[in-house]
C-alpha atoms as a PDB file:
ATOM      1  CA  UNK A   1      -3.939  13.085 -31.243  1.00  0.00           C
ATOM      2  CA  UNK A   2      -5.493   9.523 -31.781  1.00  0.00           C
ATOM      3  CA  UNK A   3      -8.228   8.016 -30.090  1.00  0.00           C
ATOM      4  CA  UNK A   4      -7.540   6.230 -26.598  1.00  0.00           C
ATOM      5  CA  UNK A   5      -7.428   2.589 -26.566  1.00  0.00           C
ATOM      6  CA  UNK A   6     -10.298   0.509 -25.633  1.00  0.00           C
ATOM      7  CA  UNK A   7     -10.175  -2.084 -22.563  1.00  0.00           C
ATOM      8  CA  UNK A   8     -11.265  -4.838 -25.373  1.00  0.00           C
ATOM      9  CA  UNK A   9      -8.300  -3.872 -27.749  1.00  0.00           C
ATOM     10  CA  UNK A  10      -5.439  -4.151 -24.717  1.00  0.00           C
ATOM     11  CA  UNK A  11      -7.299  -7.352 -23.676  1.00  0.00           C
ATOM     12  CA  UNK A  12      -6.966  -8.832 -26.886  1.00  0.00           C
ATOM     13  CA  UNK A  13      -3.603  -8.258 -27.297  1.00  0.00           C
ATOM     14  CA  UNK A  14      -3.136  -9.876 -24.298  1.00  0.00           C
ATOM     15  CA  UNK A  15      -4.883 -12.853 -25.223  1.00  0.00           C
ATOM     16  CA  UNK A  16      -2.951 -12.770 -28.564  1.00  0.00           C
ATOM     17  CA  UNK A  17       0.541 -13.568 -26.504  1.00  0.00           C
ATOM     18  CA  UNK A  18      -0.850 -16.173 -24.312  1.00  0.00           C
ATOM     19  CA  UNK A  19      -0.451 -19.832 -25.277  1.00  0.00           C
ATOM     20  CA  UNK A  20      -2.887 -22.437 -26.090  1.00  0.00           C
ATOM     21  CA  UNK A  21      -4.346 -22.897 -22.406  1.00  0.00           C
ATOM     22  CA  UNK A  22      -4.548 -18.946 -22.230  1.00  0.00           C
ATOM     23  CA  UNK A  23      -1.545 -18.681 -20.106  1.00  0.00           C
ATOM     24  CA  UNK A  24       1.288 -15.670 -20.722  1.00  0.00           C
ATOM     25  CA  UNK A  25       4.820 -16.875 -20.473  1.00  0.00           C
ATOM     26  CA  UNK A  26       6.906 -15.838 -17.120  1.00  0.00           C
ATOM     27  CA  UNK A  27       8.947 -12.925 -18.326  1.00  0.00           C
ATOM     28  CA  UNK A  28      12.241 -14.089 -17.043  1.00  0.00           C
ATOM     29  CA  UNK A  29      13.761 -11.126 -18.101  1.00  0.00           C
ATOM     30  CA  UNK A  30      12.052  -8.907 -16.297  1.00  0.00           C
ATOM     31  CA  UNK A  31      10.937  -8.818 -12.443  1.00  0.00           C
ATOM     32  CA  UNK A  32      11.246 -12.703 -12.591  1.00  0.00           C
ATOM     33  CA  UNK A  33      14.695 -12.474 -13.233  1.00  0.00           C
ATOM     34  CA  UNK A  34      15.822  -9.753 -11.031  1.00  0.00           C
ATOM     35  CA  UNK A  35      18.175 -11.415  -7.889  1.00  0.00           C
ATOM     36  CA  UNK A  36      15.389  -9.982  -5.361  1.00  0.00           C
ATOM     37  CA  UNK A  37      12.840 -12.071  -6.786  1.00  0.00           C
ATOM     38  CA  UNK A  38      11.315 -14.888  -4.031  1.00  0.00           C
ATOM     39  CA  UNK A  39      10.037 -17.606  -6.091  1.00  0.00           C
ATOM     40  CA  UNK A  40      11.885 -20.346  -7.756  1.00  0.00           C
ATOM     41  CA  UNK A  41      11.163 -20.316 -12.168  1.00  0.00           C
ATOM     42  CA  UNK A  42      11.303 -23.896 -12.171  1.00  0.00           C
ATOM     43  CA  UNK A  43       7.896 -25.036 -12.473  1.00  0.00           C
ATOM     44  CA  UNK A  44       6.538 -21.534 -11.784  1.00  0.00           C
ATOM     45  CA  UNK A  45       3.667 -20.194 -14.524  1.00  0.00           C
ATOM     46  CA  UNK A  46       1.267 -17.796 -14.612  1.00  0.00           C
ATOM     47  CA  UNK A  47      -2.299 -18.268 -13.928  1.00  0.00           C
ATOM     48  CA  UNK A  48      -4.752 -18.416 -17.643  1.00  0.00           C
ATOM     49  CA  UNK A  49      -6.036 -15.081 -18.743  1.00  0.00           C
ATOM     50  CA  UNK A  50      -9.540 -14.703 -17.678  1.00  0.00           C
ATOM     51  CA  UNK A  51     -12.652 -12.974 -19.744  1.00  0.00           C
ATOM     52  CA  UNK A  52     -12.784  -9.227 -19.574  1.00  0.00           C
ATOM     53  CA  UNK A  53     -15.364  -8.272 -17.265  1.00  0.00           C
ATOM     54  CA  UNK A  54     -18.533  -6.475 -17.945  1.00  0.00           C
ATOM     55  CA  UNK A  55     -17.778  -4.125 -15.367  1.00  0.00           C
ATOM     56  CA  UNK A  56     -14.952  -2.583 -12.760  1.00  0.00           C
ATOM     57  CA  UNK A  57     -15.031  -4.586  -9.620  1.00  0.00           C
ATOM     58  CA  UNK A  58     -17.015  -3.070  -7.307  1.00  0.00           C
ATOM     59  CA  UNK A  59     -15.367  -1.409  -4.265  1.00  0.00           C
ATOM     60  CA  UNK A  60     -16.022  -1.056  -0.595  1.00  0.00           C
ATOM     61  CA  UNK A  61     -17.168   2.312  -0.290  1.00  0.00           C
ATOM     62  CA  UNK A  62     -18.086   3.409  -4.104  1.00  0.00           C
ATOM     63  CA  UNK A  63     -21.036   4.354  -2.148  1.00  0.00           C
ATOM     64  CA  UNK A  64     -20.259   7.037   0.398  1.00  0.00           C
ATOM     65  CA  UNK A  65     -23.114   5.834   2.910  1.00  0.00           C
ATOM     66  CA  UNK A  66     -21.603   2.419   2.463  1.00  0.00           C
ATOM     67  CA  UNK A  67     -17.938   3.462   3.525  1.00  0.00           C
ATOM     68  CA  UNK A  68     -16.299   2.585   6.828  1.00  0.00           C
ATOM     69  CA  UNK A  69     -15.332   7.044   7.610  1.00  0.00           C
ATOM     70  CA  UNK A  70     -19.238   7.340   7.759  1.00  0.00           C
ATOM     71  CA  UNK A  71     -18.722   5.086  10.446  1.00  0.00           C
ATOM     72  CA  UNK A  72     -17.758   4.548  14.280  1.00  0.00           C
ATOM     73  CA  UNK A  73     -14.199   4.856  14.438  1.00  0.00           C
ATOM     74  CA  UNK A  74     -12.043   1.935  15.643  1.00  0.00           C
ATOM     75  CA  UNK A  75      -8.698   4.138  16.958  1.00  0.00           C
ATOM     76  CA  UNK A  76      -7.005   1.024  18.471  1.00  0.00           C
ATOM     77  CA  UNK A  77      -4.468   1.247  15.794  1.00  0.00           C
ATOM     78  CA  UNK A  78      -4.658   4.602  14.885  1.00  0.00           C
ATOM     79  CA  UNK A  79      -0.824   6.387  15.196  1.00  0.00           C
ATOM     80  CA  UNK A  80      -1.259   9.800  14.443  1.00  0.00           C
ATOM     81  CA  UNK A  81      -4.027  12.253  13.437  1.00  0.00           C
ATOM     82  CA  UNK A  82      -4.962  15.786  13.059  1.00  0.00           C
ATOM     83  CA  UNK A  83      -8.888  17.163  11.663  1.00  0.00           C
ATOM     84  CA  UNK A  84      -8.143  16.262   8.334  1.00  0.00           C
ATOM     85  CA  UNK A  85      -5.923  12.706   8.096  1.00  0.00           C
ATOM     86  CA  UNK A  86      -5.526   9.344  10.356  1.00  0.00           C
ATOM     87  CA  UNK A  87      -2.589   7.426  10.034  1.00  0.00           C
ATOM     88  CA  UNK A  88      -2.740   3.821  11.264  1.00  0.00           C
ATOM     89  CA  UNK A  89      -1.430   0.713  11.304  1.00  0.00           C
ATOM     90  CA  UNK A  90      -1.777  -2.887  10.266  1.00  0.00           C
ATOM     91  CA  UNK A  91      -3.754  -5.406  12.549  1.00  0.00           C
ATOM     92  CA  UNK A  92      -0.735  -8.275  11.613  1.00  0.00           C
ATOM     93  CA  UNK A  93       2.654  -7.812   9.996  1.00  0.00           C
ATOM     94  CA  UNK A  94       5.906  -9.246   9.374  1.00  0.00           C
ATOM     95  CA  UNK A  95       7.478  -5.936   8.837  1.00  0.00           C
ATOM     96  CA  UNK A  96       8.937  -3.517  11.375  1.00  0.00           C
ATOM     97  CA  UNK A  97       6.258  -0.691  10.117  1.00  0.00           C
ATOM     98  CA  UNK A  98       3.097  -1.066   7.847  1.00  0.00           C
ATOM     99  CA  UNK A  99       0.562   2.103   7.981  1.00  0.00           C
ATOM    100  CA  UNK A 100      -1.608   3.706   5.825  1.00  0.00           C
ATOM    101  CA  UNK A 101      -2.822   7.445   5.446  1.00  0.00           C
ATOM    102  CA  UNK A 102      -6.356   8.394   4.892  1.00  0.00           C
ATOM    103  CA  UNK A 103      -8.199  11.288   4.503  1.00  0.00           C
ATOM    104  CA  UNK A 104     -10.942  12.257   7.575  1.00  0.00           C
ATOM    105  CA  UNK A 105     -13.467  13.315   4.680  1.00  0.00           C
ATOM    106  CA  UNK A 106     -14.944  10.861   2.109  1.00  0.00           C
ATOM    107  CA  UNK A 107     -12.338  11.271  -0.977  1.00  0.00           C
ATOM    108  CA  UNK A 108     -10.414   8.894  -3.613  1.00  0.00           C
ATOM    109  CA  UNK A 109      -7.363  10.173  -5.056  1.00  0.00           C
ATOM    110  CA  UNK A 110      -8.884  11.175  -8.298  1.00  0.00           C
ATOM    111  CA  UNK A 111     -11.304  13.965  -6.471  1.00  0.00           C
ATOM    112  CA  UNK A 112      -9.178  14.858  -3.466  1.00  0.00           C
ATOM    113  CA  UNK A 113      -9.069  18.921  -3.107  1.00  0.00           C
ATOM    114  CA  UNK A 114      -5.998  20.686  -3.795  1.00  0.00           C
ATOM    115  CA  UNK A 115      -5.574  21.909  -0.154  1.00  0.00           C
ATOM    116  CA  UNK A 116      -6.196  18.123   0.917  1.00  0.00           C
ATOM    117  CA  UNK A 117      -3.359  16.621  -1.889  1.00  0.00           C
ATOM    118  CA  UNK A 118      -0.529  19.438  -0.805  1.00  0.00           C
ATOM    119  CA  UNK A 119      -0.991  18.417   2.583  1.00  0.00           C
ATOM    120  CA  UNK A 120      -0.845  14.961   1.623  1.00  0.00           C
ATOM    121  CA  UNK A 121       2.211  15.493  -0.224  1.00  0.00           C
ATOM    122  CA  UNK A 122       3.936  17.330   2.768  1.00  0.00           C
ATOM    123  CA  UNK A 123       2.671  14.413   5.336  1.00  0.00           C
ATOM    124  CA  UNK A 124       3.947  11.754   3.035  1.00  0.00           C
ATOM    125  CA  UNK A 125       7.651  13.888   3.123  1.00  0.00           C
ATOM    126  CA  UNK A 126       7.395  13.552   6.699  1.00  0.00           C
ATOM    127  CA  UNK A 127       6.351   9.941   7.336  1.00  0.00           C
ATOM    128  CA  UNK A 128       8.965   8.758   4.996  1.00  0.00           C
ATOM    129  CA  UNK A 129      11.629  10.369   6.769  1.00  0.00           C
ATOM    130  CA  UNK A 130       9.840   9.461  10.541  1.00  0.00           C
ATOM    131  CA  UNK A 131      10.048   5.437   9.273  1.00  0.00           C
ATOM    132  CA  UNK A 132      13.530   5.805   7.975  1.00  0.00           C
ATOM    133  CA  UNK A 133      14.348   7.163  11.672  1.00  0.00           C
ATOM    134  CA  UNK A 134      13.370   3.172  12.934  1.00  0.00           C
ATOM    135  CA  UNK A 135      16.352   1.803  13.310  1.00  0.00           C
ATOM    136  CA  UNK A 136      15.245  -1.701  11.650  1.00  0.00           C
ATOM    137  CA  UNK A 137      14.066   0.458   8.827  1.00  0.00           C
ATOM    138  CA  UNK A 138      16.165   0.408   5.837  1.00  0.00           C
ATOM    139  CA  UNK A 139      14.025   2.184   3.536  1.00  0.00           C
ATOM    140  CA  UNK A 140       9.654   3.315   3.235  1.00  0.00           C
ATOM    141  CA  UNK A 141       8.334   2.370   0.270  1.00  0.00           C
ATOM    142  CA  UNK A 142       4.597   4.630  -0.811  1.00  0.00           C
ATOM    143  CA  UNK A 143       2.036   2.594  -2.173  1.00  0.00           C
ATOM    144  CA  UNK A 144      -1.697   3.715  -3.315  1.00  0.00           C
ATOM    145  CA  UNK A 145      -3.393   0.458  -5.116  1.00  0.00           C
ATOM    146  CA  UNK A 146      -7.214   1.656  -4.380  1.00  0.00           C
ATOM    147  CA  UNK A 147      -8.985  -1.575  -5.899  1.00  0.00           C
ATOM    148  CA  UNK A 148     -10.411  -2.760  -2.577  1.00  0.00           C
ATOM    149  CA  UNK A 149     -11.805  -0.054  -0.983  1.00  0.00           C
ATOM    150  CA  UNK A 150     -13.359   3.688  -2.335  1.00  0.00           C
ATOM    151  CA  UNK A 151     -11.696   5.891   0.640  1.00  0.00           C
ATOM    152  CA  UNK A 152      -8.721   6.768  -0.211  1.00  0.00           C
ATOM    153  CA  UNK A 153      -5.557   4.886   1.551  1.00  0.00           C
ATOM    154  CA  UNK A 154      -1.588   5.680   0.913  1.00  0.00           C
ATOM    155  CA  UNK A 155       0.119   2.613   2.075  1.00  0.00           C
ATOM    156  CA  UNK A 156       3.739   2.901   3.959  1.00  0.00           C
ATOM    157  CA  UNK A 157       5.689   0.079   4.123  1.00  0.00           C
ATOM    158  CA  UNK A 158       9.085  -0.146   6.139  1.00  0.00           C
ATOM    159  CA  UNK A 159      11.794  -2.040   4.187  1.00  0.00           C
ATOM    160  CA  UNK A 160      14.059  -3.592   7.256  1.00  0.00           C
ATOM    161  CA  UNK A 161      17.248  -2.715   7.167  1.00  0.00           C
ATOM    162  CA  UNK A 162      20.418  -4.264   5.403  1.00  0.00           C
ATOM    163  CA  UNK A 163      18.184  -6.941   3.930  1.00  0.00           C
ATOM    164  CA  UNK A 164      19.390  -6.688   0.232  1.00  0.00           C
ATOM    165  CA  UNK A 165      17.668  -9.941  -0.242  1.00  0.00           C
ATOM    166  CA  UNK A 166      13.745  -8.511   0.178  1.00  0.00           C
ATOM    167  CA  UNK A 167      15.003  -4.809  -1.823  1.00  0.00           C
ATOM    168  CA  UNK A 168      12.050  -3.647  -4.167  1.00  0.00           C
ATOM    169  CA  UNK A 169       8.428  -4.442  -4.593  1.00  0.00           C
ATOM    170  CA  UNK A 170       8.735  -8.096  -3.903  1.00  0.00           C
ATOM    171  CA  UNK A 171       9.067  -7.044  -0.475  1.00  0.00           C
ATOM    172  CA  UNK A 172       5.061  -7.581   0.391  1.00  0.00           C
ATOM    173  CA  UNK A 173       5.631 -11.445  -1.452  1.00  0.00           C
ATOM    174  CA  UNK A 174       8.470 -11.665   1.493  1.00  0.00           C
ATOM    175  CA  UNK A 175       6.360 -10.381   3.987  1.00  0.00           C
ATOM    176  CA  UNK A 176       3.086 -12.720   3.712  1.00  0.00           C
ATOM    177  CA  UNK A 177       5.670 -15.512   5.270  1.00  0.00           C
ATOM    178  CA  UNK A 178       7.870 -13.637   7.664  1.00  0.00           C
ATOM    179  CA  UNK A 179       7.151 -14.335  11.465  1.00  0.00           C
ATOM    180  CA  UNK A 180       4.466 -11.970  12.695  1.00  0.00           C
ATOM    181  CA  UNK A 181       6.178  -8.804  14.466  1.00  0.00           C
ATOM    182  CA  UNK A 182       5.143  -8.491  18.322  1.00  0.00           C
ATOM    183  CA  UNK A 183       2.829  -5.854  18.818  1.00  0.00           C
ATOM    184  CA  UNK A 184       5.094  -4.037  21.560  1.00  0.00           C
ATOM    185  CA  UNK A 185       7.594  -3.747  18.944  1.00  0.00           C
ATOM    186  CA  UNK A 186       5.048  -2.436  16.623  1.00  0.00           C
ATOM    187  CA  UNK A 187       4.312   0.163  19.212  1.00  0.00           C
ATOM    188  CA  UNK A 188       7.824   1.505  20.154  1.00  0.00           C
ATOM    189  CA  UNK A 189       8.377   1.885  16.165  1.00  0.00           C
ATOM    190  CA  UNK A 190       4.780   3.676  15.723  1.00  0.00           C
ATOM    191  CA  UNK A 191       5.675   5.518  18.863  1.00  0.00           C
ATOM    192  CA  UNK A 192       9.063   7.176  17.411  1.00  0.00           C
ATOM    193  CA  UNK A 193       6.917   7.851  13.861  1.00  0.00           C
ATOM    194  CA  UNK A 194       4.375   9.510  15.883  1.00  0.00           C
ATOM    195  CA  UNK A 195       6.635  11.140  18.328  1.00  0.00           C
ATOM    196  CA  UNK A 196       8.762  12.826  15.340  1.00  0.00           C
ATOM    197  CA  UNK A 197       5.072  13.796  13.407  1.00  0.00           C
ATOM    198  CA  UNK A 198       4.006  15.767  15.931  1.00  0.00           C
ATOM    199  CA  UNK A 199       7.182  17.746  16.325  1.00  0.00           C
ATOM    200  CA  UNK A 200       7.088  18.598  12.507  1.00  0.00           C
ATOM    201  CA  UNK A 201       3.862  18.573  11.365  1.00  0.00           C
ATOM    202  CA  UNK A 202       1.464  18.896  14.623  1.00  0.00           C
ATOM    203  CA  UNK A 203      -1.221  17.181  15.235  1.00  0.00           C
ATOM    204  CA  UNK A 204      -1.251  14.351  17.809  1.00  0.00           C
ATOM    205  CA  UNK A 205      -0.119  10.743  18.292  1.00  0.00           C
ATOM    206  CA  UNK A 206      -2.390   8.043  18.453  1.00  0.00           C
ATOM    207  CA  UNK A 207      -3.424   5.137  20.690  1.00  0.00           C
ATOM    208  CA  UNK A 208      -1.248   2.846  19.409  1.00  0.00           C
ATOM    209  CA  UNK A 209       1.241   4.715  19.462  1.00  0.00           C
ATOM    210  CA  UNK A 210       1.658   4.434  23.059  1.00  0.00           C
END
């Protein structure tokens, strides 16, 4: 086995395929070419390649002390819960359903205990299916990005049904110009995840869920 790659070698081959003004051509056959793609191609380009930094960028919470669970709890939008995981929702979204899972205790997904990460699995079975029940839910997508904040956060998104036009992860490029979903709607479809949580995995439903 060969030695792993350094982040200056797959930089520079990045830099090797971008143009004059450092900019990498739109890869029109790939997601840019796909039907569900939002954006036009005419005139569209990417953005030049910047420096490699000396560093990672620094995250909210690299320091425990620093992160918001060593905190007050806000549990405004907070949907369901049990002693070890909050699920809650979005403060503004154009989506029927936008939530994300975190653990109670201070953990990324790189050091989260094996008792902690099967019960994560099992809870993500279980909100998948409890979105899918919302009947403008076509589909939940799972997300975990992690490059803004230290505590870990498993993002569910709810697709809305018989949309073929916003199918696939251009979905969230959709969603930063749909129309802002009332938050009494948001409630009745946090209520019905909630609602069918605690019937198959216990714990209880949350204030916003109300």
């Amino acid at each position: 086995m060969g030695t792993p790659e350094s982040a200056e070698s797959f930089h520079a081959r990045i830099v090797a395929a971008a143009d004059a003004e450092g900019r990498l051509p739109v890869a029109t056959d790939q997601m840019a070419g796909w039907d569900i793609y939002p954006f036009e191609l005419d005139g569209l380009r990417l953005k030049p390649v910047q420096p490699l930094g000396d560093a990672e960028w620094p995250r909210h919470g690299d320091d425990p002390r620093e992160c918001a669970c060593t905190g007050e709890k806000d549990d405004a939008r907070l949907v369901w819960s049990n002693e070890r995981w909050r699920l809650g929702h979005v403060v503004s979204t154009g989506l029927p359903l936008m939530m994300t899972l975190d653990p109670v205790a201070h953990h990324d997904l790189n050091d989260l205990p094996d008792d902690l990460a099967g019960e994560m699995g099992r809870l993500m079975v279980a909100i998948c299916d409890a979105m899918e029940q919302v009947p403008s839910i076509g589909r939940a997508h799972v997300q975990k990005i992690g490059d803004g904040a230290a505590h870990l956060h498993v993002w569910f998104i709810g697709r809305p049904a018989r949309t073929t036009q916003f199918l696939g992860s251009p979905l969230l490029d959709w969603e930063e110009s749909f129309p802002r979903v009332p938050d009494p709607v948001l409630r009745d479809n946090a209520g019905l995840v909630a609602a069918t949580l605690v019937d198959r995995v216990g714990g209880q439903a949350g204030p916003f869920a109300g």
